[in-house]
C-alpha atoms as a PDB file:
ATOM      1  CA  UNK A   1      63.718  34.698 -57.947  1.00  0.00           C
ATOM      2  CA  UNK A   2      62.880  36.586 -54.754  1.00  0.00           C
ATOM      3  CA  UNK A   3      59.643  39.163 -54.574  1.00  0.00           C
ATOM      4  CA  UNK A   4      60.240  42.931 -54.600  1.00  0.00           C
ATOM      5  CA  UNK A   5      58.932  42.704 -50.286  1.00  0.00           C
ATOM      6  CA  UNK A   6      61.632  39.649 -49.935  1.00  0.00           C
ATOM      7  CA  UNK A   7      64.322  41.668 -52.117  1.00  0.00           C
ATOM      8  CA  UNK A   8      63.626  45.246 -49.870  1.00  0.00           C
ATOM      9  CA  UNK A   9      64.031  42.937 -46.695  1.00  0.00           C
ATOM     10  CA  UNK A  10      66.993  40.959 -47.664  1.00  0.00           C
ATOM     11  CA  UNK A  11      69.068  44.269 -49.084  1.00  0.00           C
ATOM     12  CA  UNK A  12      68.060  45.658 -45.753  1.00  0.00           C
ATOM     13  CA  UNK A  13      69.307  43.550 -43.567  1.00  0.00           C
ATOM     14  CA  UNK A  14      72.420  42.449 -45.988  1.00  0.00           C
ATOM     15  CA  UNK A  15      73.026  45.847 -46.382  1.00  0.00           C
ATOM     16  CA  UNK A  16      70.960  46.758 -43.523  1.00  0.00           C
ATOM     17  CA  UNK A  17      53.518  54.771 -85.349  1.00  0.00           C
ATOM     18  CA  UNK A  18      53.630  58.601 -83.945  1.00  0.00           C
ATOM     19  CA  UNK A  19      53.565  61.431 -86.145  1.00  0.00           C
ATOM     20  CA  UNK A  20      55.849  63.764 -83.602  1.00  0.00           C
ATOM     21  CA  UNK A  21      58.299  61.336 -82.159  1.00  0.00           C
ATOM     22  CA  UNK A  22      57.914  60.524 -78.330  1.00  0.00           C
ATOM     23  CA  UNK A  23      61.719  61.866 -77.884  1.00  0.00           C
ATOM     24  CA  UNK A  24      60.340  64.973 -79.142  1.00  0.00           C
ATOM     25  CA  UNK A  25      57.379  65.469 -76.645  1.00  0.00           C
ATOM     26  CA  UNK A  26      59.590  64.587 -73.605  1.00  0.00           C
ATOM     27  CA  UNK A  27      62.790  67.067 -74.827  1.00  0.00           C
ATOM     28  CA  UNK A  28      64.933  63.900 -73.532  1.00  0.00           C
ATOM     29  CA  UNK A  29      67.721  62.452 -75.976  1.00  0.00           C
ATOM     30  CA  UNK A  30      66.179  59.335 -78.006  1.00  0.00           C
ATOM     31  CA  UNK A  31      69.554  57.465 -76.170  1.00  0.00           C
ATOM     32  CA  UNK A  32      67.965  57.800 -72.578  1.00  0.00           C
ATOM     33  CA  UNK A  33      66.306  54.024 -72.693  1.00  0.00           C
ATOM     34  CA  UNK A  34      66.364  52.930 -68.741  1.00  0.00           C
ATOM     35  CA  UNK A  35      66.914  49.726 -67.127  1.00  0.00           C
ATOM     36  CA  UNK A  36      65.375  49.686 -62.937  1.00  0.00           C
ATOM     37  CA  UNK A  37      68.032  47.548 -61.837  1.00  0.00           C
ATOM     38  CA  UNK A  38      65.769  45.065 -59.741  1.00  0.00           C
ATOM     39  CA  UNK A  39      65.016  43.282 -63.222  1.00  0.00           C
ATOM     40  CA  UNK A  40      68.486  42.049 -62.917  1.00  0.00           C
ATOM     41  CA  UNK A  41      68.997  41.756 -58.655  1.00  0.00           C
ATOM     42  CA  UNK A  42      70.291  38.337 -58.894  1.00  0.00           C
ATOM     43  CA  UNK A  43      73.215  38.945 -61.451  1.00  0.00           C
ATOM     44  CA  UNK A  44      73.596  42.591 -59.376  1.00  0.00           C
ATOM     45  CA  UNK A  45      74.242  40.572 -56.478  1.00  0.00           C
ATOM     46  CA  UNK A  46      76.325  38.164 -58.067  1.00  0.00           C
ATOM     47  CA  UNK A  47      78.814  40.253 -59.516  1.00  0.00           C
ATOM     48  CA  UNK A  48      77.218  44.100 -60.168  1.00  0.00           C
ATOM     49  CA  UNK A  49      79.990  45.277 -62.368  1.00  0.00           C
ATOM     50  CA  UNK A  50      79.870  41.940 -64.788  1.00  0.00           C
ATOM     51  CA  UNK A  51      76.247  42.390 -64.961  1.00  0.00           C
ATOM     52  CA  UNK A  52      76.093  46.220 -64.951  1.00  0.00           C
ATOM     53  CA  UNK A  53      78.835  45.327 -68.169  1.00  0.00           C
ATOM     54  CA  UNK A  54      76.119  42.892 -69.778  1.00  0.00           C
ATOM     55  CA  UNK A  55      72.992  45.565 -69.534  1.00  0.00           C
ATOM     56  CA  UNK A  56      75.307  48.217 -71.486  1.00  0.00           C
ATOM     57  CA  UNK A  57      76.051  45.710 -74.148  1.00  0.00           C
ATOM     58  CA  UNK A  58      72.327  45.533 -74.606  1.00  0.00           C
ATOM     59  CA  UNK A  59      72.040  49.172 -75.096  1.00  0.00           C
ATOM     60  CA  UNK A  60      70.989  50.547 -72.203  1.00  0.00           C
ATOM     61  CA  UNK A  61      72.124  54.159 -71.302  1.00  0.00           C
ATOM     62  CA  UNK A  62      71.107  54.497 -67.844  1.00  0.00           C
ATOM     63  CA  UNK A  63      70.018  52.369 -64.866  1.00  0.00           C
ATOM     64  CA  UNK A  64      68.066  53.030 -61.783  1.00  0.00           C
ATOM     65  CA  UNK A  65      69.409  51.884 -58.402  1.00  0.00           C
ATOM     66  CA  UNK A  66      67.587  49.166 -56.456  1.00  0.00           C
ATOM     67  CA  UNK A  67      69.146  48.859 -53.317  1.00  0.00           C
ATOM     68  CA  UNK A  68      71.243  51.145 -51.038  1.00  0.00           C
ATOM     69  CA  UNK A  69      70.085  50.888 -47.221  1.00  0.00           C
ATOM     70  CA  UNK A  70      71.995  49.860 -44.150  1.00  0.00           C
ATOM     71  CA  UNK A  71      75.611  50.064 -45.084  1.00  0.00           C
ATOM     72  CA  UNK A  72      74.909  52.860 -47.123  1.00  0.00           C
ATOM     73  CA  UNK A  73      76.654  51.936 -50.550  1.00  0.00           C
ATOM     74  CA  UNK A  74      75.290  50.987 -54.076  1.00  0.00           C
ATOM     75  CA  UNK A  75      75.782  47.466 -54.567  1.00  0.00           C
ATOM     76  CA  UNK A  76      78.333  46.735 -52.033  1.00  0.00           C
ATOM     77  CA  UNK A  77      80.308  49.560 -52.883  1.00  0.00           C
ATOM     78  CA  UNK A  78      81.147  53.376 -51.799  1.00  0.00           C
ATOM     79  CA  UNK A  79      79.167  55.913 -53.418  1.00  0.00           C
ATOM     80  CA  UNK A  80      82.508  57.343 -55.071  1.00  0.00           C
ATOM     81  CA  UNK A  81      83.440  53.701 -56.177  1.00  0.00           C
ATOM     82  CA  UNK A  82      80.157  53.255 -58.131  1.00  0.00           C
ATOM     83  CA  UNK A  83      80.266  56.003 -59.810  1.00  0.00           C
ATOM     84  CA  UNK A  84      83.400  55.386 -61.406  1.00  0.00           C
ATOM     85  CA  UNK A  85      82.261  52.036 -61.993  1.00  0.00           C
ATOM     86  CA  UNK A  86      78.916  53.405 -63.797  1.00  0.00           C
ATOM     87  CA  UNK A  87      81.458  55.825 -65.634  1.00  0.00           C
ATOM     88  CA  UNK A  88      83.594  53.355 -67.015  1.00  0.00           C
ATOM     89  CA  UNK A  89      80.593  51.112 -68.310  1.00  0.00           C
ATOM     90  CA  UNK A  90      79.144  54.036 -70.161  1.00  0.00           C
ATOM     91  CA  UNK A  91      75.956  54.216 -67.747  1.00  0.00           C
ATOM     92  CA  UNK A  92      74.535  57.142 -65.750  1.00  0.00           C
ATOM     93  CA  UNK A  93      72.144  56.588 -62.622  1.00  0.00           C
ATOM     94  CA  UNK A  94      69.825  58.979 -62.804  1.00  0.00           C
ATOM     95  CA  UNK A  95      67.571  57.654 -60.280  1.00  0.00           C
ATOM     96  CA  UNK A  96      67.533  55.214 -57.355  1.00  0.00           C
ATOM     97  CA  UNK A  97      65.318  53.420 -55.208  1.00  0.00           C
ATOM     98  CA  UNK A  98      64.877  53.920 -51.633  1.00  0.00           C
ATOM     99  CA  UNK A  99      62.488  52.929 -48.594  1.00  0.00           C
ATOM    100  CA  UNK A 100      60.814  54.815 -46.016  1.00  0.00           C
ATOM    101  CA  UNK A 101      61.850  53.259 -42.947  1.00  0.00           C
ATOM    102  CA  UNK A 102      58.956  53.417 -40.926  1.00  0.00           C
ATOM    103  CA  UNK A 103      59.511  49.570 -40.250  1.00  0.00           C
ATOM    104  CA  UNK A 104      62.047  48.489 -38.195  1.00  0.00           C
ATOM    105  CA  UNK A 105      64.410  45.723 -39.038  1.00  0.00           C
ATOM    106  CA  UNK A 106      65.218  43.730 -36.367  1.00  0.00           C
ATOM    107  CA  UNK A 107      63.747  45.959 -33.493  1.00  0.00           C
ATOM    108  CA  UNK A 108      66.643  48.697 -35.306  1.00  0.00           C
ATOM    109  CA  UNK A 109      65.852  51.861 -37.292  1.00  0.00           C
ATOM    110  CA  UNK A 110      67.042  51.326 -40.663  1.00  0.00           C
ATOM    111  CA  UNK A 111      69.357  53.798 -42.283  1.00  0.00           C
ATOM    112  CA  UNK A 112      69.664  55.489 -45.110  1.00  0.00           C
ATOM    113  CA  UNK A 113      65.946  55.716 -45.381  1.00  0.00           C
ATOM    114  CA  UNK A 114      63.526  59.103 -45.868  1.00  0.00           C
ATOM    115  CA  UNK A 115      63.084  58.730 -42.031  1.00  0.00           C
ATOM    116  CA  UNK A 116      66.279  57.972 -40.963  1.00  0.00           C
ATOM    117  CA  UNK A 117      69.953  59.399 -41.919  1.00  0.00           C
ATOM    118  CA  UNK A 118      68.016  60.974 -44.816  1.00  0.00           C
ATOM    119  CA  UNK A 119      70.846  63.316 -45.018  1.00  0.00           C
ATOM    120  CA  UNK A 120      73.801  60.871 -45.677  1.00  0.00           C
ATOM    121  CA  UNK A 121      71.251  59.316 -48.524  1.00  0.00           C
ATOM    122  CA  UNK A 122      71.068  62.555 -50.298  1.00  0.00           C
ATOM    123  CA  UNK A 123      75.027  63.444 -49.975  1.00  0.00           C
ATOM    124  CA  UNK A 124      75.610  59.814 -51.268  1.00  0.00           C
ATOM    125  CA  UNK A 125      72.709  60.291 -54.062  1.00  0.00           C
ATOM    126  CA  UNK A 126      74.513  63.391 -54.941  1.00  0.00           C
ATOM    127  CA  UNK A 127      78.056  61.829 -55.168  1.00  0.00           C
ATOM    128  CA  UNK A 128      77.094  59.317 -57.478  1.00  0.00           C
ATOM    129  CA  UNK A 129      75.338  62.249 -59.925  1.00  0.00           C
ATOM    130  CA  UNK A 130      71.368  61.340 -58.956  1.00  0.00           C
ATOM    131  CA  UNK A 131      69.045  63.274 -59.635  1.00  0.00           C
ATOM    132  CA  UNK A 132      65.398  61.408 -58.534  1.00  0.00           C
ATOM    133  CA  UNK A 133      65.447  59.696 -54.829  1.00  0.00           C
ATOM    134  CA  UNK A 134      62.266  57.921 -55.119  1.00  0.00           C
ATOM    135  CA  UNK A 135      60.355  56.332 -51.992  1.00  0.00           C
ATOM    136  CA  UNK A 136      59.997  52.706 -53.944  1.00  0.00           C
ATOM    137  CA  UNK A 137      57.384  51.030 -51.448  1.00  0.00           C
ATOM    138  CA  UNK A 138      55.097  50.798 -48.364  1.00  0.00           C
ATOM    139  CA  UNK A 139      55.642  47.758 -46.431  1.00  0.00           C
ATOM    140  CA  UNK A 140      51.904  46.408 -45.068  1.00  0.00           C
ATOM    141  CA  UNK A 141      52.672  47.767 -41.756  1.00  0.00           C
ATOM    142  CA  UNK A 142      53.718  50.941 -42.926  1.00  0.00           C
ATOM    143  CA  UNK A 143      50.205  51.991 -45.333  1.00  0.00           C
ATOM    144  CA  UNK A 144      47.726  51.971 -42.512  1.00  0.00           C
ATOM    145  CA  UNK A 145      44.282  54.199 -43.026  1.00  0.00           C
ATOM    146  CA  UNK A 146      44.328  57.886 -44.769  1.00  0.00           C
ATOM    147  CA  UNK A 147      45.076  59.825 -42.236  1.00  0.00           C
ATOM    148  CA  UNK A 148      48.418  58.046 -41.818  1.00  0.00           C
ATOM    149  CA  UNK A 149      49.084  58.463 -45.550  1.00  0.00           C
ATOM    150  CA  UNK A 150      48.393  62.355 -44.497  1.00  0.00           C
ATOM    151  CA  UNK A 151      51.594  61.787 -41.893  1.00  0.00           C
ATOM    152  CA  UNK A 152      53.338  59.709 -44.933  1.00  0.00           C
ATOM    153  CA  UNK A 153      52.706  63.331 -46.947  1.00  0.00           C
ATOM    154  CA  UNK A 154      54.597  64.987 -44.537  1.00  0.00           C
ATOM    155  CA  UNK A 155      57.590  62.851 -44.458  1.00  0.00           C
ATOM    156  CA  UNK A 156      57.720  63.151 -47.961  1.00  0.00           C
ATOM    157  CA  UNK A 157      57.696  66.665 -48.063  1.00  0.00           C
ATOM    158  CA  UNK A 158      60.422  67.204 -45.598  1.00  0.00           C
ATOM    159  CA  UNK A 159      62.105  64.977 -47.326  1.00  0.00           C
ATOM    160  CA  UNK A 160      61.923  66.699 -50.729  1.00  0.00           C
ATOM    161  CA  UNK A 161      63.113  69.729 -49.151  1.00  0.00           C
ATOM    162  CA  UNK A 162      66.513  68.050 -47.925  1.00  0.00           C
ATOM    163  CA  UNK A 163      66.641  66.695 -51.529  1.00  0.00           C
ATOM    164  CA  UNK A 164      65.780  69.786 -53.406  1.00  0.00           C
ATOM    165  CA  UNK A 165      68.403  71.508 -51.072  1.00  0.00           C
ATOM    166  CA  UNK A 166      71.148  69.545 -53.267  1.00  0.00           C
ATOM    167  CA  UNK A 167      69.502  70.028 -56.523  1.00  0.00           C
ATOM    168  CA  UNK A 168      67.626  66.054 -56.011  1.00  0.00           C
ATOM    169  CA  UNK A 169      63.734  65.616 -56.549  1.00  0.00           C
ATOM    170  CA  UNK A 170      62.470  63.489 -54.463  1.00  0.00           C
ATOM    171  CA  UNK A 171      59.818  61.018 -55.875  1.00  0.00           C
ATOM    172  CA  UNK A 172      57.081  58.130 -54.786  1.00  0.00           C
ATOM    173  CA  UNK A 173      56.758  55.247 -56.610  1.00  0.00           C
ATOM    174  CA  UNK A 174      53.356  53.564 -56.958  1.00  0.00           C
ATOM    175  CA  UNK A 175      52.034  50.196 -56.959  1.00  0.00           C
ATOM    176  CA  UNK A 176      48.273  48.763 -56.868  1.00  0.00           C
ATOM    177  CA  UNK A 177      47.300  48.990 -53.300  1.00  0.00           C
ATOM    178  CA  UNK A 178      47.240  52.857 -53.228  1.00  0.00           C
ATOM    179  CA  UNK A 179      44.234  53.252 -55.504  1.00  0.00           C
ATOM    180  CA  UNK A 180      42.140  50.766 -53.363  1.00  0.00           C
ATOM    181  CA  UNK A 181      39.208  52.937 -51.811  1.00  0.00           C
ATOM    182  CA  UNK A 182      39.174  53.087 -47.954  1.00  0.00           C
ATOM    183  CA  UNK A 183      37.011  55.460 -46.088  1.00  0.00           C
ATOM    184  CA  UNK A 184      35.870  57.386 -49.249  1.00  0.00           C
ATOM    185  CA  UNK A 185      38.892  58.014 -50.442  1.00  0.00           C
ATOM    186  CA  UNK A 186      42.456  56.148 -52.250  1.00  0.00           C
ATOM    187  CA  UNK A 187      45.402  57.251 -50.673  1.00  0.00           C
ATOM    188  CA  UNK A 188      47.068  58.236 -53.632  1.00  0.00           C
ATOM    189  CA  UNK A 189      44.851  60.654 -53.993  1.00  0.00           C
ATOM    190  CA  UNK A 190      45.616  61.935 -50.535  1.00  0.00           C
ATOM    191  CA  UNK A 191      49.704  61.437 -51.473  1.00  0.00           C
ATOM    192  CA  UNK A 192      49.038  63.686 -54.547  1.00  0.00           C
ATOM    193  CA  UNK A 193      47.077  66.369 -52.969  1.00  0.00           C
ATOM    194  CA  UNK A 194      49.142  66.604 -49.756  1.00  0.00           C
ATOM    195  CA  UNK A 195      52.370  66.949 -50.863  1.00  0.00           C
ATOM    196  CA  UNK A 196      54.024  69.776 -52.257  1.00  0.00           C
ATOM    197  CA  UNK A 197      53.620  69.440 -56.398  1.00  0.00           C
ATOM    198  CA  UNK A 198      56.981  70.754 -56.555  1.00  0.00           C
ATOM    199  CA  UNK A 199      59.103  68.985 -54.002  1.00  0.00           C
ATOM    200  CA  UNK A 200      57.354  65.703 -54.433  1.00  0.00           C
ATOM    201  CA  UNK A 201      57.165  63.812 -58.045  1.00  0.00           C
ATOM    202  CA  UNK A 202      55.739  60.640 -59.149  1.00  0.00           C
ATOM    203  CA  UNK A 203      57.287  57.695 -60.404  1.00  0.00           C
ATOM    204  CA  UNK A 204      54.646  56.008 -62.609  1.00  0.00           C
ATOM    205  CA  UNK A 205      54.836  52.696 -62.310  1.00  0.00           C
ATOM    206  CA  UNK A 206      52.498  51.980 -65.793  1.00  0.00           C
ATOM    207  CA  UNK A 207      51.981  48.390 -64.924  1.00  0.00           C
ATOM    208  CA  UNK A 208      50.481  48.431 -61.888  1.00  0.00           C
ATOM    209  CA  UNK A 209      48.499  51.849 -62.668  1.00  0.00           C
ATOM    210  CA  UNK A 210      46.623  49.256 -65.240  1.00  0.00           C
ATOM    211  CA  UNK A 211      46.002  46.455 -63.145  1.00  0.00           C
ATOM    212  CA  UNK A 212      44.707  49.114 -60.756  1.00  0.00           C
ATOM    213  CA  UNK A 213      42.010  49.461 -63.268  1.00  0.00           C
ATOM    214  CA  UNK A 214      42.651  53.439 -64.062  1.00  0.00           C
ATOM    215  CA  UNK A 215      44.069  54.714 -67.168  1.00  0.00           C
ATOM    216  CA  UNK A 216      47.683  56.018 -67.141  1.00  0.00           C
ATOM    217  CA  UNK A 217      46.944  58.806 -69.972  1.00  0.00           C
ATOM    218  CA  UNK A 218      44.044  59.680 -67.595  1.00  0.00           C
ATOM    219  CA  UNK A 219      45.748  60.330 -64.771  1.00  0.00           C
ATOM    220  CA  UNK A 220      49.273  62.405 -66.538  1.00  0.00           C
ATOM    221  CA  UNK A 221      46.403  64.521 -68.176  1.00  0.00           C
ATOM    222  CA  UNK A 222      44.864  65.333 -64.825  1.00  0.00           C
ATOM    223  CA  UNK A 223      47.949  65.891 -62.815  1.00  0.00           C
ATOM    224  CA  UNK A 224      50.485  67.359 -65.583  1.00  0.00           C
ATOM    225  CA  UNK A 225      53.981  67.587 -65.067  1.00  0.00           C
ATOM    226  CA  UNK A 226      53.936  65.229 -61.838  1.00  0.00           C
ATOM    227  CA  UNK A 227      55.124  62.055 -63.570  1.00  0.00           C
ATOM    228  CA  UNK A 228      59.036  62.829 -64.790  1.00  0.00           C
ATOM    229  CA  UNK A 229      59.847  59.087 -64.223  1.00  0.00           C
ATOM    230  CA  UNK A 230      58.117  55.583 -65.403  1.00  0.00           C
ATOM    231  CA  UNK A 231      58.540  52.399 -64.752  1.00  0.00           C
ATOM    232  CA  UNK A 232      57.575  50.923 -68.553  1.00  0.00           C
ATOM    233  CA  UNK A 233      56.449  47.372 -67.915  1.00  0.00           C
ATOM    234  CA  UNK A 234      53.914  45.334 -69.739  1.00  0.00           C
ATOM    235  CA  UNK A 235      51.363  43.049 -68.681  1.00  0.00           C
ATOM    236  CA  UNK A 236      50.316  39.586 -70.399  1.00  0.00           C
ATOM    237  CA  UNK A 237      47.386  38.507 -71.950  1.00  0.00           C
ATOM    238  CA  UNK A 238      46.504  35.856 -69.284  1.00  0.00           C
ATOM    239  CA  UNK A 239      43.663  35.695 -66.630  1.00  0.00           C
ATOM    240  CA  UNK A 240      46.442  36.636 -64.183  1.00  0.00           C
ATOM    241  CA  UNK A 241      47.785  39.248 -65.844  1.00  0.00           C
ATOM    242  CA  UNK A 242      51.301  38.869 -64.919  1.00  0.00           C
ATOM    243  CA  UNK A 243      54.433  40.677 -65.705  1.00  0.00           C
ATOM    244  CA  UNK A 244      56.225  40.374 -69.361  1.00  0.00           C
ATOM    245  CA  UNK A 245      58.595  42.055 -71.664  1.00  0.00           C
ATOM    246  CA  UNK A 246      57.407  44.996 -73.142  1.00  0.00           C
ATOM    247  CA  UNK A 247      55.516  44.795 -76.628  1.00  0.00           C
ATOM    248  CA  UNK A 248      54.584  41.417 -75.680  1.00  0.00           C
ATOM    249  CA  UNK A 249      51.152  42.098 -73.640  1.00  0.00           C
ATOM    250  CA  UNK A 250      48.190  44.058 -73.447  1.00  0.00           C
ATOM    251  CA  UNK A 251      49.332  47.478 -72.417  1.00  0.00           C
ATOM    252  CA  UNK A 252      49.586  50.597 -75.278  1.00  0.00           C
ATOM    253  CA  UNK A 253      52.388  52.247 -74.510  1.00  0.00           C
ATOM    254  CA  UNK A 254      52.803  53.566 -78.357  1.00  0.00           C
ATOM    255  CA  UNK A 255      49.259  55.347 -77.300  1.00  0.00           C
ATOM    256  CA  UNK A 256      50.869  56.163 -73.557  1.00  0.00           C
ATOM    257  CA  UNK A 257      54.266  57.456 -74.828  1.00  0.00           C
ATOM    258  CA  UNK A 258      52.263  60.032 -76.750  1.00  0.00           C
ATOM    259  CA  UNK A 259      51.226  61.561 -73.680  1.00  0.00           C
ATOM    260  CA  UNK A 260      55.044  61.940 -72.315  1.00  0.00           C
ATOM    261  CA  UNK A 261      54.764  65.598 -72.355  1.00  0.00           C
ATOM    262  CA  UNK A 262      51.174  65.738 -70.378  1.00  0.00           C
ATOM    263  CA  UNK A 263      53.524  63.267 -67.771  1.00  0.00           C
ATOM    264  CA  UNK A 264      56.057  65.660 -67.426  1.00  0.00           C
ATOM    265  CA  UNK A 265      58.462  62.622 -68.201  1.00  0.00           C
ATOM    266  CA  UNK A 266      62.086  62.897 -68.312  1.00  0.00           C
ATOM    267  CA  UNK A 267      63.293  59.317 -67.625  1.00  0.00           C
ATOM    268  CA  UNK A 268      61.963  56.307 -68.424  1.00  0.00           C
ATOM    269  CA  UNK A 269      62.879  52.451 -66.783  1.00  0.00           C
ATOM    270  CA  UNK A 270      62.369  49.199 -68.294  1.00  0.00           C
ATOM    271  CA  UNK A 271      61.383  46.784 -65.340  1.00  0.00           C
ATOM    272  CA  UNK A 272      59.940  43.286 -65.053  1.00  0.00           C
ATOM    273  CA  UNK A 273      60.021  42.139 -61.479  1.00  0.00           C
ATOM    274  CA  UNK A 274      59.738  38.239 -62.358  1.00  0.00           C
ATOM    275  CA  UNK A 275      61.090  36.550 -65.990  1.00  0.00           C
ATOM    276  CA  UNK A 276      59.929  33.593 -67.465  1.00  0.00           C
ATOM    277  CA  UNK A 277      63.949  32.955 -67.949  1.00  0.00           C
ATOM    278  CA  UNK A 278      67.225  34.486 -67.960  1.00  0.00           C
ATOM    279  CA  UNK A 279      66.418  38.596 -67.497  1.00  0.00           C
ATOM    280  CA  UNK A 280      68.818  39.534 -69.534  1.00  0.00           C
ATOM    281  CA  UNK A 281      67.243  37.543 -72.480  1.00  0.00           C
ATOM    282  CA  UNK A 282      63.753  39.490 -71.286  1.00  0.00           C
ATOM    283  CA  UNK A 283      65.249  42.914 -71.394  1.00  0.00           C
ATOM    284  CA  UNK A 284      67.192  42.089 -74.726  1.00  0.00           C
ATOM    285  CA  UNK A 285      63.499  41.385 -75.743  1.00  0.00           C
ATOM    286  CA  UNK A 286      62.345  44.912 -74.381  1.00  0.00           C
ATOM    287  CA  UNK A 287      64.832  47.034 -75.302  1.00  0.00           C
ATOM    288  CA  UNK A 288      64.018  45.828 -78.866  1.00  0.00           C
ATOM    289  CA  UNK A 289      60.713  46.845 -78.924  1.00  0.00           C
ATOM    290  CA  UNK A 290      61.170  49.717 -77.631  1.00  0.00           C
ATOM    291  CA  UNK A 291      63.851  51.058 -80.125  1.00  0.00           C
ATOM    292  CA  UNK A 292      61.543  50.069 -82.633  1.00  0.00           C
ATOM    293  CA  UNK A 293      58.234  51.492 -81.818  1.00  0.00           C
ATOM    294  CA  UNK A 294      58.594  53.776 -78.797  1.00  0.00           C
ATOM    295  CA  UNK A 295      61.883  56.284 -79.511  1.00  0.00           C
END
């Protein structure tokens, strides 16, 4: 099972108990229960229709794109090609997944990333009916000290404006390392207070918000309305506090999900980056909690 940094790399270069219901609070139907598609990169590889097939069957309504740099198609194919194919499953793509492009890739630019051929991302998001591009990850050489994440602010904003110019929002998507202090400071805090509130959203990526050490509910309350996506992932009950389906570890997202309307949330994505087994038998797992307890 590769790591998210080996699976960004790889797609690169081969591609180059609530008494007001959480549906309620978010004004999203109760059917919109999301699936990030790198939970299932393997089978997506393997054969993407066959597996986008399987995570309908589990009752999953939408899906959130993983991978869609260097040849500039979803999944090996043409934006107008997946989109029939999501049609004909019975899935929508609300969302997908891109990367900054800052690194190079074999001394190359990479395209189809918010610094490069942004444009042809954003006609291609459009064709296959997206409506959050989100910025899914800082390579090491691409974080740097805060006054580059000041520079990162500005990409982002001039890339929400190409986005919001075909009725996109463009979005980051957090991890761990951006709430680690440096010089006084965490440069999420500097991403959140130098970008435009309106052009750039945040993904929430609950997980790794925890293992951060800050409270999600915390942080929706203080910036409200700037987290219409989440990544809804749990964390086990070991020392290493490692990924696992949701309902199975330590995180409270019946407490969280009350707070959906503080977030600002409109979509929501079931992902676990590494399974103990077959994925598909983990998200079966999630899905089931969540339809239980959470919508």
């Amino acid at each position: 099972m590769t790591s998210r940094r080996s699976f960004l790399k790889t797609t690169t270069l081969a591609s180059a108990g609530l008494l007001i219901r959480p549906s309620e609070l978010w004004k999203a139907p109760v059917t919109n229960i999301g699936l990030q598609l790198y939970t299932v990169r393997d089978a997506m590889q393997k054969d993407p229709v066959a597996a986008l097939k399987k995570v309908a069957k589990l009752g999953f309504n939408t899906v959130e794109g993983a991978t869609y740099t260097g040849t500039q198609q979803f999944y090996g194919m043409t934006p107008k090609a997946f989109a029939q194919q999501l049609k004909q499953v019975g899935l929508k793509m609300p969302s997908s997944h891109y990367i900054l492009g800052e690194q190079k890739m074999s001394g190359a630019d990479v395209k189809g990333t918010v610094l490069h051929e942004w444009d042809k991302a954003v006609e291609d998001a459009a064709t296959v009916g997206i409506k959050y591009m989100v910025c899914a990850y800082l390579f090491e050489e691409e974080r740097g000290n805060l006054d580059h994440y000041k520079q990162l602010a500005e990409y982002f904003n001039k890339a929400g404006e190409t986005c919001k110019k075909a009725g996109i929002q463009f979005c980051y998507h957090n991890h761990d390392f951006e709430f680690q202090q440096q010089d006084g400071g965490r440069p999420y805090d500097v991403l959140l207070q130098q970008t435009d509130k309106d052009l750039v959203k945040m993904e929430m990526d609950i997980y790794w918000v925890t293992k951060a050490g800050l409270d999600p509910v915390a942080l929706m309350k203080e910036h409200k309305g700037r987290f219409p996506l989440w990544h809804v992932k749990d964390m086990d009950k070991t020392p290493e506090k490692d990924f696992t389906e949701v309902g199975n570890g330590s995180i409270n997202f019946k407490e969280i999900f009350k707070h959906a309307g503080d977030s600002g949330m409109k979509y929501f994505f079931v992902e676990q980056d590494k399974c103990p087994g077959d994925p598909f038998v983990s998200i079966a797992k999630s899905i089931k909690y969540i339809k239980k307890n959470l919508v």
